[in-house]
Protein backbone atom coordinates (compact mmCIF):
# COMPACT_ATOMS: atom_id res chain seq x y z
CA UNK A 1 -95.10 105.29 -101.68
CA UNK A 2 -95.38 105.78 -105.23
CA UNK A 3 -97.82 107.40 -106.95
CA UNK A 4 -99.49 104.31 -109.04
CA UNK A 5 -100.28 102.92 -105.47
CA UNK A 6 -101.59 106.08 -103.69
CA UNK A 7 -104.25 105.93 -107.37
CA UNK A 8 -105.21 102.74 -106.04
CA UNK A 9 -105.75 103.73 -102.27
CA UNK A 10 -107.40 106.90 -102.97
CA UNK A 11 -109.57 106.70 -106.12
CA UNK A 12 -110.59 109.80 -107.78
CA UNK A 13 -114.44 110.27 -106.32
CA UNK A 14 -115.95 113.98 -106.40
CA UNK A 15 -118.45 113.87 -104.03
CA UNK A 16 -120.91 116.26 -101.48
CA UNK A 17 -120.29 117.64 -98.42
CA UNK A 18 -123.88 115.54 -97.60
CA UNK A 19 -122.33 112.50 -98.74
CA UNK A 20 -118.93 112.67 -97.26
CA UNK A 21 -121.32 112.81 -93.89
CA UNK A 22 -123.52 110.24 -94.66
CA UNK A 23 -120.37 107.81 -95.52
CA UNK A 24 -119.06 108.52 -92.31
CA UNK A 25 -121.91 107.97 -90.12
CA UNK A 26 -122.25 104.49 -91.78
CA UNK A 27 -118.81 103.78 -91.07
CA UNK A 28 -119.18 104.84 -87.82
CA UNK A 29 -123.12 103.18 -87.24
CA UNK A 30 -121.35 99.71 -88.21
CA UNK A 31 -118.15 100.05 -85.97
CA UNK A 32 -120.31 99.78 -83.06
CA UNK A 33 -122.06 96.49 -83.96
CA UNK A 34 -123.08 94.55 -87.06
CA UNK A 35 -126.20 95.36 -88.58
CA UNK A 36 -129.06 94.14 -91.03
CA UNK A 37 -130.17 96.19 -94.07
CA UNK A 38 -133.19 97.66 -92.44
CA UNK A 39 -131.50 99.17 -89.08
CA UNK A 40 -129.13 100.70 -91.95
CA UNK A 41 -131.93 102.19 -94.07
CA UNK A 42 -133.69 103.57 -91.06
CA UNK A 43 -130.55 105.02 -89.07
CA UNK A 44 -129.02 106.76 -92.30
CA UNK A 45 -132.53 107.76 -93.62
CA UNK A 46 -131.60 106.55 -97.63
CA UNK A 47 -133.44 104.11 -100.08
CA UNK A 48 -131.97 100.65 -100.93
CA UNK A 49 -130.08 102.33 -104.05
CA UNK A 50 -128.38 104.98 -102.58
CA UNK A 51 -127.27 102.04 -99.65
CA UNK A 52 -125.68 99.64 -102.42
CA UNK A 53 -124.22 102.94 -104.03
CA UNK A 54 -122.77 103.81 -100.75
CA UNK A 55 -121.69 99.99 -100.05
CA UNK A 56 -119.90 100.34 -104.00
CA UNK A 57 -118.21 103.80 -102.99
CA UNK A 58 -116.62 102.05 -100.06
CA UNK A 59 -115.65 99.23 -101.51
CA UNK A 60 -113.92 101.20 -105.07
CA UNK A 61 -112.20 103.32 -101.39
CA UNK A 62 -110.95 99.69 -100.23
CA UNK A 63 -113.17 100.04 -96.77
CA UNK A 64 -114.12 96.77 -96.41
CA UNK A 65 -117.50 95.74 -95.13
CA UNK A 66 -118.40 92.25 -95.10
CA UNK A 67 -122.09 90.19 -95.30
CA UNK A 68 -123.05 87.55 -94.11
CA UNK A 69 -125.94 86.14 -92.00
CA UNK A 70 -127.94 89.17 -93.06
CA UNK A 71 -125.88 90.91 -91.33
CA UNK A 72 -123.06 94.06 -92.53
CA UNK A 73 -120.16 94.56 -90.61
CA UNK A 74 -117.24 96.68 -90.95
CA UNK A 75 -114.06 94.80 -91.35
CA UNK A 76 -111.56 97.59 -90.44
CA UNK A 77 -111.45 99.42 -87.70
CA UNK A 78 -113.49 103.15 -87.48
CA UNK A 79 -109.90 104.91 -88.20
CA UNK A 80 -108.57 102.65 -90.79
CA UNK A 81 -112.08 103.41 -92.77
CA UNK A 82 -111.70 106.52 -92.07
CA UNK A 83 -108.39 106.97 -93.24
CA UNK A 84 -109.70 105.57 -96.92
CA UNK A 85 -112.96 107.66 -96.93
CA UNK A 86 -113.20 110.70 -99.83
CA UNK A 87 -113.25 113.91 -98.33
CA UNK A 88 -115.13 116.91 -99.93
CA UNK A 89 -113.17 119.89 -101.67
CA UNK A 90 -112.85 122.13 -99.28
CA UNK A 91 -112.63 125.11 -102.04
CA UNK A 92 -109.40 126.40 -100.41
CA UNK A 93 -107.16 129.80 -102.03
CA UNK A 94 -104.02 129.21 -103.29
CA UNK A 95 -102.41 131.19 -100.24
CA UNK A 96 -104.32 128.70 -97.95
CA UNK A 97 -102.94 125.44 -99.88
CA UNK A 98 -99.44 126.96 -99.88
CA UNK A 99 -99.64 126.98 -95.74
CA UNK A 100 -101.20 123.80 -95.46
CA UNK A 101 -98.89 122.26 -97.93
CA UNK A 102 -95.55 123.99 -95.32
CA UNK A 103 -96.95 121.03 -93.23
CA UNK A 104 -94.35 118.55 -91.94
CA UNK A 105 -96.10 115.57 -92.48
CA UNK A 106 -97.56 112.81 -95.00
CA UNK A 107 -100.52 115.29 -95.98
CA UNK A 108 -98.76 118.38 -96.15
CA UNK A 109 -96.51 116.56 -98.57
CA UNK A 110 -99.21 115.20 -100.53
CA UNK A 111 -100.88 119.01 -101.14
CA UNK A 112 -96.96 120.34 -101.71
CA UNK A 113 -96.92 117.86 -104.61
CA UNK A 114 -100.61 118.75 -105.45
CA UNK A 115 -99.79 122.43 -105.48
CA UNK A 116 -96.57 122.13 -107.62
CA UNK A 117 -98.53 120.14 -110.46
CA UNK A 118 -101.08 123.00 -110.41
CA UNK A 119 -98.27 125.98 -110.46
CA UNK A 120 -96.19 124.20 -112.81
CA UNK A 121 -98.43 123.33 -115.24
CA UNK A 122 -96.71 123.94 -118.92
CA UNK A 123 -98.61 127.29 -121.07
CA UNK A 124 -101.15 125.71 -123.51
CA UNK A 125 -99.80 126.32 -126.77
CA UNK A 126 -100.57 129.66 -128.53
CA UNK A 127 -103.55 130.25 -130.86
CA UNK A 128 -102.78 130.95 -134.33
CA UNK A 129 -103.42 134.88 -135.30
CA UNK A 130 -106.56 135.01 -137.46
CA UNK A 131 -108.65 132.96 -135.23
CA UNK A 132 -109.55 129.56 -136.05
CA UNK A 133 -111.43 130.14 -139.34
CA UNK A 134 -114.60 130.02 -138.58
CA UNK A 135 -116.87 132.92 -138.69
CA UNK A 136 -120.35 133.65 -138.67
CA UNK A 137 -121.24 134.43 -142.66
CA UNK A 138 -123.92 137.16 -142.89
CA UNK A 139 -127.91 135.58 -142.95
CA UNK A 140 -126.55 133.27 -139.89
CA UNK A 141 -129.02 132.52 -137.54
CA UNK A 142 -129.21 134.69 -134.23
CA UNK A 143 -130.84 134.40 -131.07
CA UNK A 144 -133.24 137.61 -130.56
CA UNK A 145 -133.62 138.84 -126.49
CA UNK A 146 -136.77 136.30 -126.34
CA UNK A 147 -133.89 133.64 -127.41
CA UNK A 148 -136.20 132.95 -130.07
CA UNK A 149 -134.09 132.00 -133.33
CA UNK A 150 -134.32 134.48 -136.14
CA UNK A 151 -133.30 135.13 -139.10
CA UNK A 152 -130.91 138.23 -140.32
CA UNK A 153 -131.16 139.44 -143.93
CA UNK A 154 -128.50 137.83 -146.49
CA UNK A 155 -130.30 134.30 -146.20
C-alpha cells in the first residue's frame, strides 16, 4: 500500500477522546438497525449540528452511511467502520512507540515508519550569531506586573 492511498483512507482528523466515543457508538447504534434523525439525536444526546458534523467526519473517513426514506443506515459492516474511524492520540513516550512499533503486523509497521520520520527528522538549520537583528531600542514599550503597558524613559 502506498502512502498517497493510506492519505486517502485515513485522513488527518485530530479529534477528542469524547468524540472518538461518540463516533463509535453511532457506528455501532446504526449497525443494529436503520434509524431516523430523532432516535439518533436522542440515543447520542447531540444537537442537529454536531449530527451532520459527525455524518461529514465519517464520510471525509470513507464510512459510508446512506439516507433514504428518512431513514440512516450504515452501509459497512460495524468492523469495516470501525477499521476507518480516527482514533484519539493516545500521548504515548517514545520508549512505548518503539515497543509497539517491534509489532509484527500492519500497525506495528505503520508506527515503525511513524517513529523513523520523527527520529530522523533532518536538524533545522543553524541561527546566524548576532541574533536576528531585532532588538528592543531603549523607550520601548513594556508590560509592568499589572500587564498594564508603560512607558520606559528614552521615548
Amino acid at each position: 500500500m502506498t502512502n498517497s492511498a493510506s492519505r486517502r483512507r485515513r485522513p488527518s482528523v485530530h479529534i477528542t477522546l469524547q468524540r472518538a466515543a461518540r463516533l463509535h457508538r453511532l457506528v455501532r447504534f446504526l449497525a443494529e438497525a436503520p434509524r431516523n434523525r430523532a432516535a439518533i439525536l436522542s440515543e447520542l444526546r447531540i444537537g442537529l449540528r454536531t449530527f451532520y458534523r459527525e455524518l461529514e467526519l465519517l464520510k471525509r473517513c470513507g464510512v459510508k452511511v446512506r439516507f433514504r426514506s428518512k431513514v440512516y443506515t450504515l452501509s459497512a459492516t460495524v468492523e469495516q467502520a470501525e477499521g476507518r474511524l480516527p482514533f484519539p492520540d493516545p500521548q504515548l513516550s517514545f520508549a512505548e512507540m518503539a515497543e509497539l512499533a517491534q509489532c509484527p503486523c500492519a500497525a506495528g509497521r505503520r508506527l515503525a515508519e511513524l517513529l523513523a520520520a520523527v527520529i530522523n527528522q533532518p536538524e533545522p538549520s543553524k541561527k546566524r550569531p548576532g541574533g536576528s537583528g531585532k532588538s528592543r531600542k531603549p523607550g520601548s514599550r513594556a508590560k509592568n506586573q499589572e500587564g498594564k503597558a508603560k512607558i520606559e524613559p528614552g521615548q
